[in-house]
Protein backbone atom coordinates (compact mmCIF):
# COMPACT_ATOMS: atom_id res chain seq x y z
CA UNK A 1 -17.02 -10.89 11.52
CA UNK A 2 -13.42 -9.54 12.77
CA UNK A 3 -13.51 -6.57 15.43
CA UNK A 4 -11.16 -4.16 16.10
CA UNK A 5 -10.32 -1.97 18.85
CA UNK A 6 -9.92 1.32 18.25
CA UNK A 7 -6.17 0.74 19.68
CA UNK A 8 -6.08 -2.07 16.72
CA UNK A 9 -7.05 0.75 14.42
CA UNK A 10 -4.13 2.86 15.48
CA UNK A 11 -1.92 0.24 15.07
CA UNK A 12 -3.20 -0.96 11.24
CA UNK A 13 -3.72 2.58 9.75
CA UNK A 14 -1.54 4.59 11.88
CA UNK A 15 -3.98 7.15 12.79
CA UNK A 16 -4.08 9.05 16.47
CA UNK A 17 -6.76 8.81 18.45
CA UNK A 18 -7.69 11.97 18.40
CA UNK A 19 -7.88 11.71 14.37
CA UNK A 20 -10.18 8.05 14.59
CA UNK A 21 -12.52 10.26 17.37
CA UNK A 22 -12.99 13.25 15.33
CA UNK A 23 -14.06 10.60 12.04
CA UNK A 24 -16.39 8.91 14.59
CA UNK A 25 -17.60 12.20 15.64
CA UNK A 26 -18.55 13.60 12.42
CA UNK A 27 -20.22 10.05 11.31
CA UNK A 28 -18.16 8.83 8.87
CA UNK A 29 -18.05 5.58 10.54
CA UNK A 30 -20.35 4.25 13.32
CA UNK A 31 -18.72 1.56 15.15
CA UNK A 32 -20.67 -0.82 17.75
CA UNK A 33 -19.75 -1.17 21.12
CA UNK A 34 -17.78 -3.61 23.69
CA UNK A 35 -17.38 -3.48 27.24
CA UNK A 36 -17.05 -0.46 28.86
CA UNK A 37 -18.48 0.94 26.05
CA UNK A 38 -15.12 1.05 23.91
CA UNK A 39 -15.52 1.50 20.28
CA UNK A 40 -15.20 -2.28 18.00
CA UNK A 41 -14.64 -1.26 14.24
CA UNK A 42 -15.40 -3.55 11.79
CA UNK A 43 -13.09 -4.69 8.75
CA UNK A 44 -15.00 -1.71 6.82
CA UNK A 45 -14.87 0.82 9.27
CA UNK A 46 -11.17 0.55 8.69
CA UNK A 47 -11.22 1.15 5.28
CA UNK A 48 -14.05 4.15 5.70
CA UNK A 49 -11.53 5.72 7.91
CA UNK A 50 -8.21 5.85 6.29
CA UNK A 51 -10.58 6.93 3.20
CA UNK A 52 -12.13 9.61 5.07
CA UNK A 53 -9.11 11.06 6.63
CA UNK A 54 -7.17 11.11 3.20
CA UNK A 55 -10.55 12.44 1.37
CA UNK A 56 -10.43 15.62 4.13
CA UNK A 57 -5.99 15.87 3.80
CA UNK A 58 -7.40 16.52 0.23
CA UNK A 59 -9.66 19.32 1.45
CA UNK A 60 -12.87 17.56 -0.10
CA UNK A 61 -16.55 19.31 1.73
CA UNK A 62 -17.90 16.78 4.10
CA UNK A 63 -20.64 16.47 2.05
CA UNK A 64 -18.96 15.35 -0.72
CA UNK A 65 -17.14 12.63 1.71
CA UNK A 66 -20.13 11.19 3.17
CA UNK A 67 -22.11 10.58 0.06
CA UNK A 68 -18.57 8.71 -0.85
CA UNK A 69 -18.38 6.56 2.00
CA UNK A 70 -21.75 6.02 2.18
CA UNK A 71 -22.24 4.30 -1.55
CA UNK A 72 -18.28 2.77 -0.65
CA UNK A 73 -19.72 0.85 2.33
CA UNK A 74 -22.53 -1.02 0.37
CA UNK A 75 -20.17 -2.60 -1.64
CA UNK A 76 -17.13 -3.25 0.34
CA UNK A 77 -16.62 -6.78 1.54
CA UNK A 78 -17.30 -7.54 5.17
CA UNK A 79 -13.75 -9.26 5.53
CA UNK A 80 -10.21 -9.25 3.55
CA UNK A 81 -10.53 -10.71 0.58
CA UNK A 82 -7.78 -13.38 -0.49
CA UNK A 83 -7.28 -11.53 -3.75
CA UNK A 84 -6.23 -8.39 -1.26
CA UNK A 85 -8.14 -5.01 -1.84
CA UNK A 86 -6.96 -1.23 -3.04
CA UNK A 87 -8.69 1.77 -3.62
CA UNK A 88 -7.76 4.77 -5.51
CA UNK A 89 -8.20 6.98 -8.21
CA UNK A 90 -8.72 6.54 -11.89
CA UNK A 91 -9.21 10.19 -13.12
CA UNK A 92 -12.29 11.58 -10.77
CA UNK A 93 -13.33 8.33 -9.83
CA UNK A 94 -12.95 6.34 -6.75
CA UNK A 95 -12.37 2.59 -8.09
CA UNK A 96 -12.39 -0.32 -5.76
CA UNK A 97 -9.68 -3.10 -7.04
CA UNK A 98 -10.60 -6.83 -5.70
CA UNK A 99 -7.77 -9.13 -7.27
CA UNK A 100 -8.20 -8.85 -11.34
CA UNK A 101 -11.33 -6.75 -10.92
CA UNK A 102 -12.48 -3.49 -10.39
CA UNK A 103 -15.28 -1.45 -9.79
CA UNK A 104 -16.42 2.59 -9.31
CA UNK A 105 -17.28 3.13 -5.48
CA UNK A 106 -18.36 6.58 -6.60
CA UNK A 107 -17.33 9.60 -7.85
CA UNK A 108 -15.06 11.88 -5.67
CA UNK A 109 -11.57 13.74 -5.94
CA UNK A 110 -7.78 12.66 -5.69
CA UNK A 111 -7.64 9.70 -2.97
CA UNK A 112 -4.74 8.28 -2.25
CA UNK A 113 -4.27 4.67 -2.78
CA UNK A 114 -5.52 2.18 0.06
CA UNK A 115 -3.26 -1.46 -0.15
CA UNK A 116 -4.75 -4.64 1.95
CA UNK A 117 -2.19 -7.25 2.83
CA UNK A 118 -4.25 -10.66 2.92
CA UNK A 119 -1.53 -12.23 5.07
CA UNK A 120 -1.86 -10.24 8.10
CA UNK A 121 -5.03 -8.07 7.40
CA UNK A 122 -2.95 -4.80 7.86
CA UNK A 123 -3.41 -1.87 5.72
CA UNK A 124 -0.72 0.87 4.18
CA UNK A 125 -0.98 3.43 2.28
CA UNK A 126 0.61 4.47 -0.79
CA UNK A 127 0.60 7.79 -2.99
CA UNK A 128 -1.44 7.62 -6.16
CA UNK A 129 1.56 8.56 -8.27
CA UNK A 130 5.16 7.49 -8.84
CA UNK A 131 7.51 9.85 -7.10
CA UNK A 132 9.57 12.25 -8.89
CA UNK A 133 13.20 10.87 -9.94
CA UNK A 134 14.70 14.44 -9.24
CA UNK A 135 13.09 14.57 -6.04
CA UNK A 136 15.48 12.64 -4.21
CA UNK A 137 14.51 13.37 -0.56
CA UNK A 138 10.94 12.18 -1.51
CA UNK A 139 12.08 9.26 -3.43
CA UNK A 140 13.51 8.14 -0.54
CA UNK A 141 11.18 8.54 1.55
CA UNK A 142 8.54 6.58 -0.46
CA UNK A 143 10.91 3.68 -0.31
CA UNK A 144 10.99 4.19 3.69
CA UNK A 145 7.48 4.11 3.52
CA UNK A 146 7.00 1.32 1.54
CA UNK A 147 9.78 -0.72 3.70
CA UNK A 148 8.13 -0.36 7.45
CA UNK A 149 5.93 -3.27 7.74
CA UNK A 150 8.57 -5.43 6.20
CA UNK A 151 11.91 -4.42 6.49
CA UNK A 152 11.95 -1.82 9.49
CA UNK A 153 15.88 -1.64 9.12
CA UNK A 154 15.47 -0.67 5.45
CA UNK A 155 12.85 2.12 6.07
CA UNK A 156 14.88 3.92 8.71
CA UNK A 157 17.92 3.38 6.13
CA UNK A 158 15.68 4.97 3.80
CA UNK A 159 14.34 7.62 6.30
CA UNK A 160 18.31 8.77 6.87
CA UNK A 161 19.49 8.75 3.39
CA UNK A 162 15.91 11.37 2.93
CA UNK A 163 16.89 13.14 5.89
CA UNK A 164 20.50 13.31 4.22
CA UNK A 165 19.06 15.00 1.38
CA UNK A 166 16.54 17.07 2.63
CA UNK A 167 17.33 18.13 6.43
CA UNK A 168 13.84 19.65 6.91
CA UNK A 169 11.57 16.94 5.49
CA UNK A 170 9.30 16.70 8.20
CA UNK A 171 7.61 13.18 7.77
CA UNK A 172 11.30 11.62 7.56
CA UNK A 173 12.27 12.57 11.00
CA UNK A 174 8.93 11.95 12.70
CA UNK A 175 8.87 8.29 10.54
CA UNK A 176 12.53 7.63 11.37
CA UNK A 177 12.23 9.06 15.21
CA UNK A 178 9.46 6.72 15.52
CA UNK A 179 11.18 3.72 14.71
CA UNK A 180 13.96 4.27 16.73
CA UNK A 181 11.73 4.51 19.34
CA UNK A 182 9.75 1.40 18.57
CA UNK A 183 13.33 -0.37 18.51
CA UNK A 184 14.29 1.18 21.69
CA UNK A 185 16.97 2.59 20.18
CA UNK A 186 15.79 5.95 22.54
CA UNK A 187 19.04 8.00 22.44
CA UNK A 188 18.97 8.01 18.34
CA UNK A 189 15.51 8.99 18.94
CA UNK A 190 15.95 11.67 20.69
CA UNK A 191 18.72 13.15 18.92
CA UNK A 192 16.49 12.75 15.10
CA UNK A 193 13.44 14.43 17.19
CA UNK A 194 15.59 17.51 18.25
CA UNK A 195 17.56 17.96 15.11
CA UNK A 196 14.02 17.88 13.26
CA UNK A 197 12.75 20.73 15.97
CA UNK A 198 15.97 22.62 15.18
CA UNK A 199 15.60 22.80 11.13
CA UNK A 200 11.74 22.39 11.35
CA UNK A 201 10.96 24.82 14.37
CA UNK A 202 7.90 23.49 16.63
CA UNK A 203 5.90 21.02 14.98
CA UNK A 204 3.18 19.85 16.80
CA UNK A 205 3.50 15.93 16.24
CA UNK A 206 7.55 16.06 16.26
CA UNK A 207 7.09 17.51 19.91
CA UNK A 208 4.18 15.29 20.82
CA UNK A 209 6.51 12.44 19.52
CA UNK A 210 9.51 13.70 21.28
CA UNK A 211 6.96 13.89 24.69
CA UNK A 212 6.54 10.27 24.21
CA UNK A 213 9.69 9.50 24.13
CA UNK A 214 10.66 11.78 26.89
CA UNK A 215 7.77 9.55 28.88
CA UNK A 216 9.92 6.32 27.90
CA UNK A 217 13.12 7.53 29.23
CA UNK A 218 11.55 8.68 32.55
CA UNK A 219 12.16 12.57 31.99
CA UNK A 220 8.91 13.64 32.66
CA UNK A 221 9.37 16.49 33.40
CA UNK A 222 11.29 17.62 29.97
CA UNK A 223 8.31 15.31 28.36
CA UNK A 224 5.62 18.42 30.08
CA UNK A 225 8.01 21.14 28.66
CA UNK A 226 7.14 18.95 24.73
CA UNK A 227 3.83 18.54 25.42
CA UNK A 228 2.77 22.22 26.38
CA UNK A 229 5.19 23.32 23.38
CA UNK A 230 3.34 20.95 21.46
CA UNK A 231 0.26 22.34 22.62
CA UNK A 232 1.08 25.56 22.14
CA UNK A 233 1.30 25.23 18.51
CA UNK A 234 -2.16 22.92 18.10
CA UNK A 235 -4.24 23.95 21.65
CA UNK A 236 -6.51 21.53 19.77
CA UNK A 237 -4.03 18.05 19.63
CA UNK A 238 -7.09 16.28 22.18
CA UNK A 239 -3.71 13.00 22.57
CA UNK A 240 -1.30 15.60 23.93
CA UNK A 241 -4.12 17.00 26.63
CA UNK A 242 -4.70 13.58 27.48
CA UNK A 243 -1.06 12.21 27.86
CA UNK A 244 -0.06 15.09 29.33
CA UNK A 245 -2.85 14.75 32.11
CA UNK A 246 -1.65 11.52 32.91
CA UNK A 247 2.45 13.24 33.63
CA UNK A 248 0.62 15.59 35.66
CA UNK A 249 -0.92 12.83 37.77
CA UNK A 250 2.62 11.25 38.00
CA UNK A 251 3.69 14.11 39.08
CA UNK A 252 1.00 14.43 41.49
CA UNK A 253 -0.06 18.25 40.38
CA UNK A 254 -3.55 17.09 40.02
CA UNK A 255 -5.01 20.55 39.07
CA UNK A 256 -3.28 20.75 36.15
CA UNK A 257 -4.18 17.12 35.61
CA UNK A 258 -7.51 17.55 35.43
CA UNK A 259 -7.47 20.50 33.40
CA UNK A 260 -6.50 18.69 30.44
CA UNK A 261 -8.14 15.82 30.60
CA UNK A 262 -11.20 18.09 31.09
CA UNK A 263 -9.81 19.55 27.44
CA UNK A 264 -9.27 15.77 26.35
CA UNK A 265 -12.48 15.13 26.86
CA UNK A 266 -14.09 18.22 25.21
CA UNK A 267 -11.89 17.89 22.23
CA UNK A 268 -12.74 13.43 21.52
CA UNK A 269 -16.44 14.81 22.61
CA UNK A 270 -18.19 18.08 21.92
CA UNK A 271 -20.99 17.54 23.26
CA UNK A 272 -19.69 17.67 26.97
């Protein structure tokens, strides 16, 4: 059976740590352990997650989630099928698709749609419906979406031509900064992450983002100034405490250093 790290799983579903922690936390998934005790996720922990943290973007109780995953998890394969695998929604039910067939996981609200690529095990997500033809910024967006694992140049095409439209759509610039980045195209970066903070104001992930970034270009000490803003607007964003521990430590002001990694910690662990 395939293991993943839990660095794997930010990679394949594009979730923070802090997000993956919090799911592991409140038992949605219970992963075994490697050395060191790090977290290995199997092939279904991966899809338990990304259907947990959709099921709770869709403000559905906990309750309701658990007793979800928990009948999803007896039926799921334990690897990726050839046929490739998607779940979604088919009026209130969540319906598992395995090549031509399909089956009810269990009943639940909206979920958004869960695609498995067989060819390199990686999963996306897509929205449950077709976007809206007038909505032009969104259209475009979807196609960026859609575009990233594939055609990177197309998405941020995409990503520009949504930005073009719709200056403050959030999820374009932090998409579209992020692939810049991930090209090392930094300068573009930079200047999409700031333009977003300018027409979006101070959005916690857009400045954690931009602190990244900051990190990458060896200004850390405009990458603090993102962080704390960043922190300022979500005291609870556990990734920021803990990246911004480790500037602090490069900076060698070790008291603020361990301060937040002491938050880190209490944040990815409550029970500290």
């Amino acid at each position: 059976m395939d293991r993943y790290s839990a660095r794997d799983v930010e990679r394949l579903l594009r979730l923070p740590r802090s997000t993956i922690q919090s799911l592991v936390n409140a038992g949605f998934v219970s992963p075994a352990r490697g050395p060191r005790k790090s977290y290995l996720f199997s092939f279904q922990d991966l899809i338990l997650l990304r259907t947990a943290q959709a099921l709770a973007a869709s403000k559905v109780p906990p309750r309701r989630i658990t007793k979800s995953l928990k009948e999803l998890r007896r039926h799921l394969p334990d690897a990726m099928p050839l046929s490739g695998l998607s779940i979604g929604a088919v009026g209130n039910q969540v319906v598992v698709r395995e090549g031509a067939s399909r089956w009810r996981a269990d009943s639940g609200q909206y979920l958004l749609d869960f695609e498995g690529d067989p060819a390199d095990g990686s999963l996306s997500v897509i929205e449950g419906n077709e976007p809206d033809p007038a909505a032009d910024a969104e259209d475009w967006f979807e196609r960026g979406r859609a575009s990233e694992r594939n055609d990177p140049t197309a998405a941020r095409d995409a990503y520009e031509r949504a930005l073009a439209s719709d200056p403050k759509h959030l999820s374009a610039s932090v998409n579209l900064g992020r692939l810049l980045h991930e090209a090392r195209h930094l300068a573009d970066a930079e200047h999409v992450y700031r333009k977003a903070v300018t027409a979006c104001g101070n959005d916690p992930l857009l400045l954690f983002n931009l602190g990244v970034l900051l990190e990458d270009m060896h200004r850390r000490s405009e990458a603090v100034q993102a962080y704390e803003k960043a922190l300022r607007s979500d005291p609870r964003m556990a990734d920021c405490h803990y990246n911004l521990a480790l500037v602090y430590e490069e900076l060698r002001r070790p008291k603020q250093a361990i301060r937040h990694m002491a938050q880190y910690r209490k944040l990815v662990d409550p029970r500290r």
